[in-house]
Protein backbone atom coordinates (compact mmCIF):
# COMPACT_ATOMS: atom_id res chain seq x y z
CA UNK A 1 0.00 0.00 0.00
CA UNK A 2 1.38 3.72 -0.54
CA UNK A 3 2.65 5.70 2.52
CA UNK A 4 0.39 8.25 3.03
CA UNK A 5 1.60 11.23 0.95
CA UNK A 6 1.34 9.07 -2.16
CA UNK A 7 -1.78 8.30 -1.67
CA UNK A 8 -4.54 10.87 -2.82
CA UNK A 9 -4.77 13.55 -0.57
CA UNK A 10 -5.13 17.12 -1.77
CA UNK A 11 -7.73 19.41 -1.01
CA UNK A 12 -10.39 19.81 -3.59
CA UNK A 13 -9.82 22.74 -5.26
CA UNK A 14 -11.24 24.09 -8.64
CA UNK A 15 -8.90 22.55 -11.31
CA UNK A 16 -10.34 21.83 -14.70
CA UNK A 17 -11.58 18.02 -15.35
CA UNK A 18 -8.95 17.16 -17.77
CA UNK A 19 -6.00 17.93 -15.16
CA UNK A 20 -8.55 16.35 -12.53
CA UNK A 21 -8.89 13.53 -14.92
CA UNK A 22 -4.54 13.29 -15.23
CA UNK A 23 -4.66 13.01 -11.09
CA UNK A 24 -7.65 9.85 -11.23
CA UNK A 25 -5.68 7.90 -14.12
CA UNK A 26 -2.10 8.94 -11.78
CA UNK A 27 -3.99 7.27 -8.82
CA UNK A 28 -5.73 4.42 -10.48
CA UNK A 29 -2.69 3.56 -12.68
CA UNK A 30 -0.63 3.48 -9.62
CA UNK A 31 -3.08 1.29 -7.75
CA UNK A 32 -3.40 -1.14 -10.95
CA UNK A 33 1.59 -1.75 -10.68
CA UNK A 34 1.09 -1.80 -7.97
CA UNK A 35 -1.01 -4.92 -7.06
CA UNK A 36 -0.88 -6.25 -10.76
CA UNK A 37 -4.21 -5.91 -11.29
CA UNK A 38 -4.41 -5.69 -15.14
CA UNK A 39 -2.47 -8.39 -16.90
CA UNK A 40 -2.20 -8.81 -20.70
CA UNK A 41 -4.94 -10.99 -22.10
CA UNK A 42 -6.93 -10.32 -19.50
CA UNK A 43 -10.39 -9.97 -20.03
CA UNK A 44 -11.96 -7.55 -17.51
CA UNK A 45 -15.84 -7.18 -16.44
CA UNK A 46 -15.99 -3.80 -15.21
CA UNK A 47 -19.08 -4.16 -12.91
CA UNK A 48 -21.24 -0.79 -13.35
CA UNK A 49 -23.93 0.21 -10.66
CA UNK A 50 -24.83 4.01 -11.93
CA UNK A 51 -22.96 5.31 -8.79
CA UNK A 52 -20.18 7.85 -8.88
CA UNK A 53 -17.77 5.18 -8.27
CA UNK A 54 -18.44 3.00 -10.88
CA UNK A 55 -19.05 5.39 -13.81
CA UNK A 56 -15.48 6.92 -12.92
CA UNK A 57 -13.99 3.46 -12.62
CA UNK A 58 -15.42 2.54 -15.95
CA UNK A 59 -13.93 5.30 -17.64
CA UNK A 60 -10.52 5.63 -16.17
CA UNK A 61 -10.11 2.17 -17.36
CA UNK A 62 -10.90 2.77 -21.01
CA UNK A 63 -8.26 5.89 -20.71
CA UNK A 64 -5.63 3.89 -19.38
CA UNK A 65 -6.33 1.19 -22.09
CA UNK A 66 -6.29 3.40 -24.91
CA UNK A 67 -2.07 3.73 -23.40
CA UNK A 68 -1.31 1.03 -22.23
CA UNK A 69 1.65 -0.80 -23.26
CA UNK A 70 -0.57 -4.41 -22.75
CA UNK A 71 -3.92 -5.03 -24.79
CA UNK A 72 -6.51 -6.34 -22.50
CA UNK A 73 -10.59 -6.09 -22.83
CA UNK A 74 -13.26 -4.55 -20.97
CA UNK A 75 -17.09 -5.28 -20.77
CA UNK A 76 -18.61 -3.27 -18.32
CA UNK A 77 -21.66 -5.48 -16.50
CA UNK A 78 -25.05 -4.13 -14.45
CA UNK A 79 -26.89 -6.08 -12.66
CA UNK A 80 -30.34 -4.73 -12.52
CA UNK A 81 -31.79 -5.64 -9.49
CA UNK A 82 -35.64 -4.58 -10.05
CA UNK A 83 -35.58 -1.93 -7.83
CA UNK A 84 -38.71 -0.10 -7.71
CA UNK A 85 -38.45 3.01 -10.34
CA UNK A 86 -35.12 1.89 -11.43
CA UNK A 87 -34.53 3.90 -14.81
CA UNK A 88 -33.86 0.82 -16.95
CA UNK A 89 -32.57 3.24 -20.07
CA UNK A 90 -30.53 5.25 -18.40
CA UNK A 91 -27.06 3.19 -18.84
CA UNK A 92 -28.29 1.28 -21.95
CA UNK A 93 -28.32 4.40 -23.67
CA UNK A 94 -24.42 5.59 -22.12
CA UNK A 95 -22.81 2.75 -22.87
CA UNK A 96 -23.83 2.83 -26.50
CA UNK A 97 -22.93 6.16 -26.52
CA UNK A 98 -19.65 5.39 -25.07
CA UNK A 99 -18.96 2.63 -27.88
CA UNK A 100 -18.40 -0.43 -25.31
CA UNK A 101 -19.36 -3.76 -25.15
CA UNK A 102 -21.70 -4.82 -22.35
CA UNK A 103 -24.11 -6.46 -20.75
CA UNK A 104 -27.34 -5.97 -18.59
CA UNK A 105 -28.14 -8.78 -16.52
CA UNK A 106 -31.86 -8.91 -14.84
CA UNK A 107 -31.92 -10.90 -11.30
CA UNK A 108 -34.34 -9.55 -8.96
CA UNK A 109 -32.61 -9.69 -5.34
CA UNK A 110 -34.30 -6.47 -4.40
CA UNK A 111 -37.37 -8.54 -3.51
CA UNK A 112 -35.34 -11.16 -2.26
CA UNK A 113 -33.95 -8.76 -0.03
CA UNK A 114 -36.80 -7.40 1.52
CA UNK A 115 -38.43 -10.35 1.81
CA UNK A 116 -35.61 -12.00 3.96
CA UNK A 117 -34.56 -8.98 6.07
CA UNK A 118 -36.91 -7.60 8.99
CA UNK A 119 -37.66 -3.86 8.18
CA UNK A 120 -35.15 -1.75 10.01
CA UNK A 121 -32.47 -4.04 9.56
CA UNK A 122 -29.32 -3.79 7.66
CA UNK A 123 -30.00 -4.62 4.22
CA UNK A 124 -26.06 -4.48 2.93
CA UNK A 125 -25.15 -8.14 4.30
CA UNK A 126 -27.58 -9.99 1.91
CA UNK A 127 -27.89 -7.42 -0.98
CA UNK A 128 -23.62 -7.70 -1.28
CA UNK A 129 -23.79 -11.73 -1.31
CA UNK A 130 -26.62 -11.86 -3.98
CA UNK A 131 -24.80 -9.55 -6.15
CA UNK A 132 -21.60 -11.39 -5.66
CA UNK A 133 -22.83 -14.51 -7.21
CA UNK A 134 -24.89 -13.14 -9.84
CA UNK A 135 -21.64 -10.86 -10.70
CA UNK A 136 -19.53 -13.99 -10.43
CA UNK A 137 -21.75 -16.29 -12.76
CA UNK A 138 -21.69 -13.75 -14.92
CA UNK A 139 -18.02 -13.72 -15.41
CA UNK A 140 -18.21 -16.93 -16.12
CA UNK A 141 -20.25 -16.46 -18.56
CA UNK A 142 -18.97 -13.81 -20.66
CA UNK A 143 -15.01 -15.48 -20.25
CA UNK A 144 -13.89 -12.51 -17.81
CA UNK A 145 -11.16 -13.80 -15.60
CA UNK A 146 -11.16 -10.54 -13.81
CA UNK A 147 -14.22 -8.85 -11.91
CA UNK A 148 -13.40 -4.91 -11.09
CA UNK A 149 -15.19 -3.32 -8.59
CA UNK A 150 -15.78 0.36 -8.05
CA UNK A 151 -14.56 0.52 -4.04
CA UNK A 152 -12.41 3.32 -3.22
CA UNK A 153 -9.77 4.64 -0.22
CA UNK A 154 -12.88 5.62 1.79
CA UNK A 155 -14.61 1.71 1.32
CA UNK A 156 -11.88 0.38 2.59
CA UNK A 157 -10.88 2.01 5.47
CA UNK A 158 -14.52 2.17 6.47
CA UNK A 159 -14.31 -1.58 6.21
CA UNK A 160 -11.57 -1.64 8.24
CA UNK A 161 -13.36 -0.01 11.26
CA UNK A 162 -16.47 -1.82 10.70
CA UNK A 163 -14.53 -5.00 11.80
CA UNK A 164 -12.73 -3.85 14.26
CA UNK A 165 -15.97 -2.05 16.14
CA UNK A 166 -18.31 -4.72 15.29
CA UNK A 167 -16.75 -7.89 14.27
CA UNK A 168 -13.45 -7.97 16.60
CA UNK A 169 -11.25 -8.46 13.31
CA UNK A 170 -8.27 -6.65 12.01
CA UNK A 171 -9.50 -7.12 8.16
CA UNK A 172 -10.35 -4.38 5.35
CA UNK A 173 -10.77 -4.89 1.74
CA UNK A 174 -7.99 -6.31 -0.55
CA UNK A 175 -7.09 -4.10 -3.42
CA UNK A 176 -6.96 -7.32 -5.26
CA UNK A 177 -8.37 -10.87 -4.37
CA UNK A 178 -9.29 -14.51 -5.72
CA UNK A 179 -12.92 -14.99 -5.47
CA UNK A 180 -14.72 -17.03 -3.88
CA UNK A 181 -15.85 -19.89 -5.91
CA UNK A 182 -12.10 -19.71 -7.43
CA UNK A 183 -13.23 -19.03 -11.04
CA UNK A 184 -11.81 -14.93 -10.80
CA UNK A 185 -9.74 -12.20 -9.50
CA UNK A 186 -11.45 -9.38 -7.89
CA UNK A 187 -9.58 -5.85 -8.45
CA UNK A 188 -10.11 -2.57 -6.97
CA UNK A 189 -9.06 -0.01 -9.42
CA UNK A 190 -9.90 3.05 -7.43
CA UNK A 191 -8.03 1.59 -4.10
CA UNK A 192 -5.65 5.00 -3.66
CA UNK A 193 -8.97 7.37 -4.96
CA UNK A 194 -10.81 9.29 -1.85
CA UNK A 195 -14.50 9.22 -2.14
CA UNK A 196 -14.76 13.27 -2.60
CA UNK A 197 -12.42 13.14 -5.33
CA UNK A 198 -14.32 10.65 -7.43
CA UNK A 199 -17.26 12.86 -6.50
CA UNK A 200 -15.83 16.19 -7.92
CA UNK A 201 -15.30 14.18 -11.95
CA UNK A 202 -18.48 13.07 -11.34
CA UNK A 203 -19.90 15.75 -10.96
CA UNK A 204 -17.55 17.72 -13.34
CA UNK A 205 -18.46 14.73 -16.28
CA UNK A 206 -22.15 15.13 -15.52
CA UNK A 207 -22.44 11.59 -14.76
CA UNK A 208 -26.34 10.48 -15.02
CA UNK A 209 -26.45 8.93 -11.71
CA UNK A 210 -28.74 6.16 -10.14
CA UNK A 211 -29.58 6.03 -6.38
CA UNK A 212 -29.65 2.97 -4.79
CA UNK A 213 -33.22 2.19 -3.09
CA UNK A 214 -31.67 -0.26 -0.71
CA UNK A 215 -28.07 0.18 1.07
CA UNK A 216 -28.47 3.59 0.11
CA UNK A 217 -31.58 4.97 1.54
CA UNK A 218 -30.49 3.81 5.60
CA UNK A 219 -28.29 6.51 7.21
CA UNK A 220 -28.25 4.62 10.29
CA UNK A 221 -26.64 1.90 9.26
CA UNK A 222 -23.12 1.14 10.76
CA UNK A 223 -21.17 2.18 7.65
CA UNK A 224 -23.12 4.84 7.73
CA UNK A 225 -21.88 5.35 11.28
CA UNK A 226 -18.48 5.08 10.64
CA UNK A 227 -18.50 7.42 7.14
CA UNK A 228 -19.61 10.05 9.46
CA UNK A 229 -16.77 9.51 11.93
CA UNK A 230 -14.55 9.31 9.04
CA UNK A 231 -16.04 12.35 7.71
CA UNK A 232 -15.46 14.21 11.25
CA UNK A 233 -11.61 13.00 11.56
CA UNK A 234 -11.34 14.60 7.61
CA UNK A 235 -12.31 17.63 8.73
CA UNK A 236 -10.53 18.15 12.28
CA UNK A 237 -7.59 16.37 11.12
CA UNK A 238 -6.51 16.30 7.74
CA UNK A 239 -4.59 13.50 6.02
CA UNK A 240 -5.58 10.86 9.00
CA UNK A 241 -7.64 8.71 6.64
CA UNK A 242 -4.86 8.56 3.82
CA UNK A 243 -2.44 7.69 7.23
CA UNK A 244 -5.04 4.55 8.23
CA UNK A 245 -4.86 3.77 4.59
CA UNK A 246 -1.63 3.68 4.28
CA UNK A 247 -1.41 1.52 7.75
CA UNK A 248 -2.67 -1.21 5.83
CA UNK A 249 0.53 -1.75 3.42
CA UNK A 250 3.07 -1.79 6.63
CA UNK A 251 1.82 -4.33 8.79
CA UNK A 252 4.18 -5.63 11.70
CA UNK A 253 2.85 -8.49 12.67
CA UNK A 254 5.14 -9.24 15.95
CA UNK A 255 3.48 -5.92 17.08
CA UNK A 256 -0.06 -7.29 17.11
CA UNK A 257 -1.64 -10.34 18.88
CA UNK A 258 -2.31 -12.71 16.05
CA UNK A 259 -0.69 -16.48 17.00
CA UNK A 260 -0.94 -17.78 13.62
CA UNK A 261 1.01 -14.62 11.99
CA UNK A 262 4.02 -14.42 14.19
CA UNK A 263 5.09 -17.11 16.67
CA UNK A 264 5.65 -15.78 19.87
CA UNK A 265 5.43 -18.83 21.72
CA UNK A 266 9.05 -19.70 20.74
CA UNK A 267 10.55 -15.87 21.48
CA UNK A 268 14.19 -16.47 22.96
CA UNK A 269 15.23 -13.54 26.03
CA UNK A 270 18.78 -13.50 23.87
């Protein structure tokens, strides 16, 4: 992981979007050395939710392709989840205009979802596992050995305190990982990109964006919890989230209390 000054921390002033656009394909290019994300041959389904994330993610990728030095594919995926009032046309109608190859794959776990979970309860749990093996079939599929996903900086250290408050682990999100059933490799493009950053090119591109009716419409959730804590730390002390980030890529594990890690049992006095 980058020490904290590399990774993307500047304040957000007014720059235009194509020098904003040089800093994203810096941070994104950076992300995709340094884990060996993007391999050539590779065929990579860029999973596309109509978020800010995702939209950004999508097209940073087809920049970088367009220079890099390997040739590798992209077919950017949605999952349309039959949310009520979801505007089915809406990326249809950008990625044609965009010129890419894609697919839109119809699973309703939206009622699946709110049939299984009581009302007031998280919703994230259940909704992430559904999509994660629709997503994954569908790589299989289409012959994608690579599944990108549209997390950024913020996801993952937000990930890392919900474990630590709430599930007693010391575990974030990899910026690259095998997946589950084995068939792919999960990358994170957008690992060194903070949240407001991909929020200013969204907003800059004009992005036609697409709220989510389910993880996104309960504030009180616990990530929603720990964003705003986040959020607070941001603000009172600047460059502490890029720090925990950071944390994550210089791990000592004779410093922490995990047996398996580091053997302490067999520590000589001399």
């Amino acid at each position: 992981m980058q020490t904290s000054h590399e990774v993307d921390s500047s304040a957000l002033e007014t720059i235009s979007v194509e020098r904003l656009e040089r800093k994203l394909r810096s941070a994104v290019g950076r992300a995709v050395s340094d884990f060996n994300m993007i391999e050539a041959g590779d065929r990579v389904m860029v999973c596309l939710s109509g978020g800010a994330d995702s939209y950004t993610m999508l097209e940073i990728l087809l920049a970088l392709q367009k220079s890099a030095p390997i040739d590798f594919e992209l077919i950017a995926v949605n999952l349309d989840q039959k949310q009520p009032d979801f505007p089915e046309q809406v990326l249809p109608d950008y990625l044609d205009r965009l010129g890419i190859e894609y697919r839109i794959v119809e699973e309703d776990t939206y009622s699946v979802v709110k049939r299984l979970v009581p009302e007031g309860k998280t919703t994230c749990s259940l909704c992430s596992r559904l999509r994660r093996g629709v997503l994954y079939n569908t790589a299989a599929e289409l012959g994608a050995n690579k599944i990108a996903l549209g997390h950024h900086a913020d996801d993952i250290v937000e990930t890392l305190f919900l474990n630590l408050f709430f599930n007693s682990r010391l575990k974030a999100m990899p910026a690259r990982l095998r997946s589950d059933d084995g068939r792919n490799v999960v990358i994170r493009p957008l690992a060194y990109l903070r949240e407001k950053r991909i929020k200013q090119y969204a907003a800059q591109r004009n992005f036609p964006i697409i709220p989510c009716n389910l993880c996104g419409s309960q504030p009180n959730s616990q990530r929603q919890q720990v964003k705003a804590m986040l959020t607070q730390w941001d603000q009172l002390y600047p460059g502490r989230v890029e720090n925990i980030l950071g944390s994550l890529g210089r791990v000592t594990p004779s410093h922490l209390m995990d047996r398996e890690l580091f053997n302490f049992a067999e520590l000589n006095r001399d």
